[in-house]
N, C-alpha and C. Protein backbone atom coordinates (compact mmCIF):
# COMPACT_ATOMS: atom_id res chain seq x y z
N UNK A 1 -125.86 -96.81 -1.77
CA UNK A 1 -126.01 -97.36 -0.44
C UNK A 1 -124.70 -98.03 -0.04
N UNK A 2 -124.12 -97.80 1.05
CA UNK A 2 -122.78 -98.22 1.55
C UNK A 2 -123.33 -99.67 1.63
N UNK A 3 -122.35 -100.67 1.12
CA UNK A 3 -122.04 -101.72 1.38
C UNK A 3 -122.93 -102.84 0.66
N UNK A 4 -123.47 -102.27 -0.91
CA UNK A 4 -124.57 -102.87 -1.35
C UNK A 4 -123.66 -103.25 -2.69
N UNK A 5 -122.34 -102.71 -2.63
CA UNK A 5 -121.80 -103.55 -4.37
C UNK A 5 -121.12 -104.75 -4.01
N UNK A 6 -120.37 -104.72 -5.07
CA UNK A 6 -119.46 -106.11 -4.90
C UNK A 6 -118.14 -106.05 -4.42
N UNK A 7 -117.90 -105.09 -3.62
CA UNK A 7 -116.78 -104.78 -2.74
C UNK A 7 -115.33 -104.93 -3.64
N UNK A 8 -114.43 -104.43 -3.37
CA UNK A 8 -113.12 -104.34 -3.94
C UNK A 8 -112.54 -105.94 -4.69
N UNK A 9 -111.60 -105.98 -5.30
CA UNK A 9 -111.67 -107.03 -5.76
C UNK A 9 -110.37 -107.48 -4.77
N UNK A 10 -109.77 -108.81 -4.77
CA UNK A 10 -108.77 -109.35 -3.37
C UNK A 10 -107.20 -108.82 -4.17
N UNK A 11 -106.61 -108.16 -3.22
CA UNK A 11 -105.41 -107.41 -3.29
C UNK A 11 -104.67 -108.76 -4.15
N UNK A 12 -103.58 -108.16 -5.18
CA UNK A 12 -102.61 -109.55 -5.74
C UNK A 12 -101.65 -108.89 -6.23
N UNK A 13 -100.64 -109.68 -6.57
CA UNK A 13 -99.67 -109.13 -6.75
C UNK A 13 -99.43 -108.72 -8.20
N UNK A 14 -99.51 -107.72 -8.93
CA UNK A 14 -99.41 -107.08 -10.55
C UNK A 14 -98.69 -107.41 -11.30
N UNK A 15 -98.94 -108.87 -11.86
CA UNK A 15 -98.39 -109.65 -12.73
C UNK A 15 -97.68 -108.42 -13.59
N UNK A 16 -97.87 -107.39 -13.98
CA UNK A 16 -97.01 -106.42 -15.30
C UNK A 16 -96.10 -106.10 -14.87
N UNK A 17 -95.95 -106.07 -13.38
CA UNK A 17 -94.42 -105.50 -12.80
C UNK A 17 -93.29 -107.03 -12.79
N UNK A 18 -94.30 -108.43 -13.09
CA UNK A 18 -92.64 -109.37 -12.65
C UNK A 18 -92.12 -109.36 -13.87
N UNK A 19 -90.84 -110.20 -12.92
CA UNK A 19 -89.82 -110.22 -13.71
C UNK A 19 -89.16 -111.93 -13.28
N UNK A 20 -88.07 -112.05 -14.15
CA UNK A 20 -87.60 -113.14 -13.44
C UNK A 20 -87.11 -113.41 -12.16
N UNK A 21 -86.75 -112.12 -11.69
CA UNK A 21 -86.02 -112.45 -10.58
C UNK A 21 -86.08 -110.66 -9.93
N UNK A 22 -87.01 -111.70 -8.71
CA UNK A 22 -87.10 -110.34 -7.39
C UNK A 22 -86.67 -110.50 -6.06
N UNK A 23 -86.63 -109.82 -5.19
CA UNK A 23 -86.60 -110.13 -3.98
C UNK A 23 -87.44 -109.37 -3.17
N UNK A 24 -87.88 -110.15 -2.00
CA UNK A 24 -88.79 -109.32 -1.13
C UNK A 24 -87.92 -109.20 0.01
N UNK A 25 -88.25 -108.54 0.39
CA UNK A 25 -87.12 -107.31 2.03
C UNK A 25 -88.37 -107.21 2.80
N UNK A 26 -88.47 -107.91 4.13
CA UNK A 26 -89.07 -107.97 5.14
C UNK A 26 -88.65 -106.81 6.22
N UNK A 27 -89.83 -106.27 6.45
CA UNK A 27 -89.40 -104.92 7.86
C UNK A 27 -90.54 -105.57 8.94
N UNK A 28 -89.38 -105.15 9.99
CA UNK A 28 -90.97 -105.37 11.12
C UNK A 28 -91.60 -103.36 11.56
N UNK A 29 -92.51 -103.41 12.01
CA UNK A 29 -93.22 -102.28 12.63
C UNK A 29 -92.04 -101.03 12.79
N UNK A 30 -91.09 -101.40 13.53
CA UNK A 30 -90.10 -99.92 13.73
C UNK A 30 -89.11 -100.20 12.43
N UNK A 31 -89.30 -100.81 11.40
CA UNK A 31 -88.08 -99.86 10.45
C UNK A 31 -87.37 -100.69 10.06
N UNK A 32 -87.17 -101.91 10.77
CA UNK A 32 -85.99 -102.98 11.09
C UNK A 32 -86.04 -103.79 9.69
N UNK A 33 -84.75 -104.12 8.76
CA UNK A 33 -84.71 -105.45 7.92
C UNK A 33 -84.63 -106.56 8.91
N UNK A 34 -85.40 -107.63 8.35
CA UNK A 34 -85.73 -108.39 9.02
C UNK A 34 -85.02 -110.08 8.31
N UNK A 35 -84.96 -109.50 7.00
CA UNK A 35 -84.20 -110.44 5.95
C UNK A 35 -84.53 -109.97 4.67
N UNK A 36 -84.53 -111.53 3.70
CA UNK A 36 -84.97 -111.02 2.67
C UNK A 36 -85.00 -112.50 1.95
N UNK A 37 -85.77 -112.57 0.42
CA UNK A 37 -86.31 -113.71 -0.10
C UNK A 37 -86.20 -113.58 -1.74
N UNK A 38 -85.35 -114.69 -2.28
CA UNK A 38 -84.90 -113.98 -3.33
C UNK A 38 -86.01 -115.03 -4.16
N UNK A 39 -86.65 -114.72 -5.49
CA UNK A 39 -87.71 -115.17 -6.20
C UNK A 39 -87.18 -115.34 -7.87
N UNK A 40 -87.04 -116.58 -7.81
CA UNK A 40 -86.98 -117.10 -9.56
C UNK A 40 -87.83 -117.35 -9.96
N UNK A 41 -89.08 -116.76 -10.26
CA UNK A 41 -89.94 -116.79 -10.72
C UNK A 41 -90.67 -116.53 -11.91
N UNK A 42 -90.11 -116.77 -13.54
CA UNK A 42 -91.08 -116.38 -14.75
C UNK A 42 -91.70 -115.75 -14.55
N UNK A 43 -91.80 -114.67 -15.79
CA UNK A 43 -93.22 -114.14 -15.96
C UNK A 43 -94.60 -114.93 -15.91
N UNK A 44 -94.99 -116.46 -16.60
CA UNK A 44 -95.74 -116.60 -16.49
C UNK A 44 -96.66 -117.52 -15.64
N UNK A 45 -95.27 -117.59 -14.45
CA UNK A 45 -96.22 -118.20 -13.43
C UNK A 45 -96.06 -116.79 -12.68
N UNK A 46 -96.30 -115.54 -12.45
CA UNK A 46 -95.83 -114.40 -11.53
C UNK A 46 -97.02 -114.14 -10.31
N UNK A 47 -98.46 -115.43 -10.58
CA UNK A 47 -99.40 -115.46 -9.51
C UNK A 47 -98.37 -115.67 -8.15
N UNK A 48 -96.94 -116.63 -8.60
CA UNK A 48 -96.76 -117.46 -6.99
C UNK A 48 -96.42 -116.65 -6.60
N UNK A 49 -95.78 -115.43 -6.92
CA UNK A 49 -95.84 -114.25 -5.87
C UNK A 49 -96.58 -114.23 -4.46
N UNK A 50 -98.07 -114.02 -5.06
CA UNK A 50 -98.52 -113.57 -4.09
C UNK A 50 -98.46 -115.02 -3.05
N UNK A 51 -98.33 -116.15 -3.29
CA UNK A 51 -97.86 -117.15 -2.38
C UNK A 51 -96.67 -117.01 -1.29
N UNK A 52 -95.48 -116.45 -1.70
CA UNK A 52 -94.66 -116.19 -1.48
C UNK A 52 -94.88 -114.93 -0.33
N UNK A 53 -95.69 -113.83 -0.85
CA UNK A 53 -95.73 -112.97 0.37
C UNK A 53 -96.68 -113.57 1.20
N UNK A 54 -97.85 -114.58 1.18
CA UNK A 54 -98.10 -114.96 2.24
C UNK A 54 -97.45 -115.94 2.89
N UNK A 55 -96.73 -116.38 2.84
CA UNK A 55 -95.61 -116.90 3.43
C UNK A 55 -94.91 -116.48 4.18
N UNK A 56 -94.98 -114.87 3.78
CA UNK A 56 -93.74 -113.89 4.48
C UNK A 56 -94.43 -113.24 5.41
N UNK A 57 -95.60 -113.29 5.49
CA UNK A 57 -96.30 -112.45 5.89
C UNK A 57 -97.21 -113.46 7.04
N UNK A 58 -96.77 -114.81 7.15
CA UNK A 58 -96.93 -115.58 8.75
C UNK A 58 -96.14 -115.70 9.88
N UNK A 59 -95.14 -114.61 9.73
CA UNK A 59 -94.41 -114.31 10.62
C UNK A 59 -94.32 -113.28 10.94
N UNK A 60 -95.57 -113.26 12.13
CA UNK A 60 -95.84 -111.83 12.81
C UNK A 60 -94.67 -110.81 12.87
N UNK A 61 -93.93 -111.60 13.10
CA UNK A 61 -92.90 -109.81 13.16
C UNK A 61 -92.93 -109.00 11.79
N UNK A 62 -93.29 -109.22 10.95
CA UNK A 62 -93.34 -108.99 9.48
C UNK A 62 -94.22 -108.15 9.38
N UNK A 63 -94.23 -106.43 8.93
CA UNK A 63 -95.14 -105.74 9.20
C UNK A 63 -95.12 -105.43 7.66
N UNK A 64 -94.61 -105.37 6.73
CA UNK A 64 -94.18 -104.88 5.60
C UNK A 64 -93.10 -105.47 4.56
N UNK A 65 -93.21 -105.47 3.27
CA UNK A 65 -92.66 -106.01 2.67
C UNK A 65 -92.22 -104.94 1.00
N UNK A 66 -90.89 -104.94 0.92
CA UNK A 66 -90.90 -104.42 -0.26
C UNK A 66 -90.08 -105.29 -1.18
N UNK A 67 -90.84 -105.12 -2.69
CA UNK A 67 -90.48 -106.07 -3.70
C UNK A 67 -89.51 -105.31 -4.81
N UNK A 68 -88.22 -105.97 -4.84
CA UNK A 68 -87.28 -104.84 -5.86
C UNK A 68 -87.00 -105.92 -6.77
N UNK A 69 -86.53 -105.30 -7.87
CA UNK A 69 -85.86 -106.19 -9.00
C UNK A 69 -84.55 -106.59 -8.57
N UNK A 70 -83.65 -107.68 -8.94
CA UNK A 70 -82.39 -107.87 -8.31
C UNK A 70 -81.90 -107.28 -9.35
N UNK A 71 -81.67 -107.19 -10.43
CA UNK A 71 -80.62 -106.41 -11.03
C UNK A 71 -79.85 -105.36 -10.99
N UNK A 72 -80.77 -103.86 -10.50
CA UNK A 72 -80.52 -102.49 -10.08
C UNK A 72 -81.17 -102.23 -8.89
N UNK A 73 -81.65 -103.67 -8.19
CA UNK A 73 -82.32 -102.92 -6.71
C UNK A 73 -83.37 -101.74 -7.05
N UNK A 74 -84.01 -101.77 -7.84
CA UNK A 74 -85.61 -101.11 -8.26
C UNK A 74 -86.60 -101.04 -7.36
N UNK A 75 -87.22 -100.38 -6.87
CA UNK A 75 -88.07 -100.57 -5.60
C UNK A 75 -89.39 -100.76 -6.68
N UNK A 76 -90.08 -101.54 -6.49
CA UNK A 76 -91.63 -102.10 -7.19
C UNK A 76 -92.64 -101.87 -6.70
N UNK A 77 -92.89 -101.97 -5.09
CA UNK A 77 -93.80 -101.86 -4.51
C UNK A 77 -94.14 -102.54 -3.53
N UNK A 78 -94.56 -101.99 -2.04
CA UNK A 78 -94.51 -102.48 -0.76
C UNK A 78 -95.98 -102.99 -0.75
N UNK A 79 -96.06 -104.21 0.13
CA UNK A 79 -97.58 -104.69 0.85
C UNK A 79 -96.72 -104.58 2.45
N UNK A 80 -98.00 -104.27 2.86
CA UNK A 80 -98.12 -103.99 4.13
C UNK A 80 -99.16 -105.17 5.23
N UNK A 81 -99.21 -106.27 5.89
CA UNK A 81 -99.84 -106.12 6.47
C UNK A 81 -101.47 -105.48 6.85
N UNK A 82 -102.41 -106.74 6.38
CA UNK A 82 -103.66 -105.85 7.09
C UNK A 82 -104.35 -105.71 8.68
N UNK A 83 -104.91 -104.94 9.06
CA UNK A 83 -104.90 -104.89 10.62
C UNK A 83 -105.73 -105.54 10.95
């Protein structure tokens, strides 16, 4: 029956991908860098992440976000904005 389980669990950020040090790259809707946010963050606090993108992500122009490693610029993985 649609809509009778316990629904998805709340999107977070995949503690196995941090690292010490990331940055998130802000785009708005057409494409645009918008800036960017550099993160010293341990592995074992790597929850404040997801603090951090909501942070980034109260400034409406902010449609998207991708998270790279700073070392080799690694692309990790984009959040997007929900509608």
């Amino acid at each position: 029956m649609h809509g009778s389980g316990p629904g998805p669990a709340p999107l977070a950020y995949p503690a196995d991908l941090h690292g010490d040090r990331r940055v998130l790259r802000m785009y708005s809707a057409e494409g645009r860098i918008l800036g960017g946010r550099l993160l010293e963050i341990p592995p074992a606090r790597a929850t404040e992440v997801d603090q951090a993108l909501t942070e980034t992500f109260a400034d409406p122009a902010v449609a998207l976000v991708h998270v790279r490693a700073v070392e080799y610029g690694c692309f990790m993985l984009e959040a997007q904005r929900l509608p």
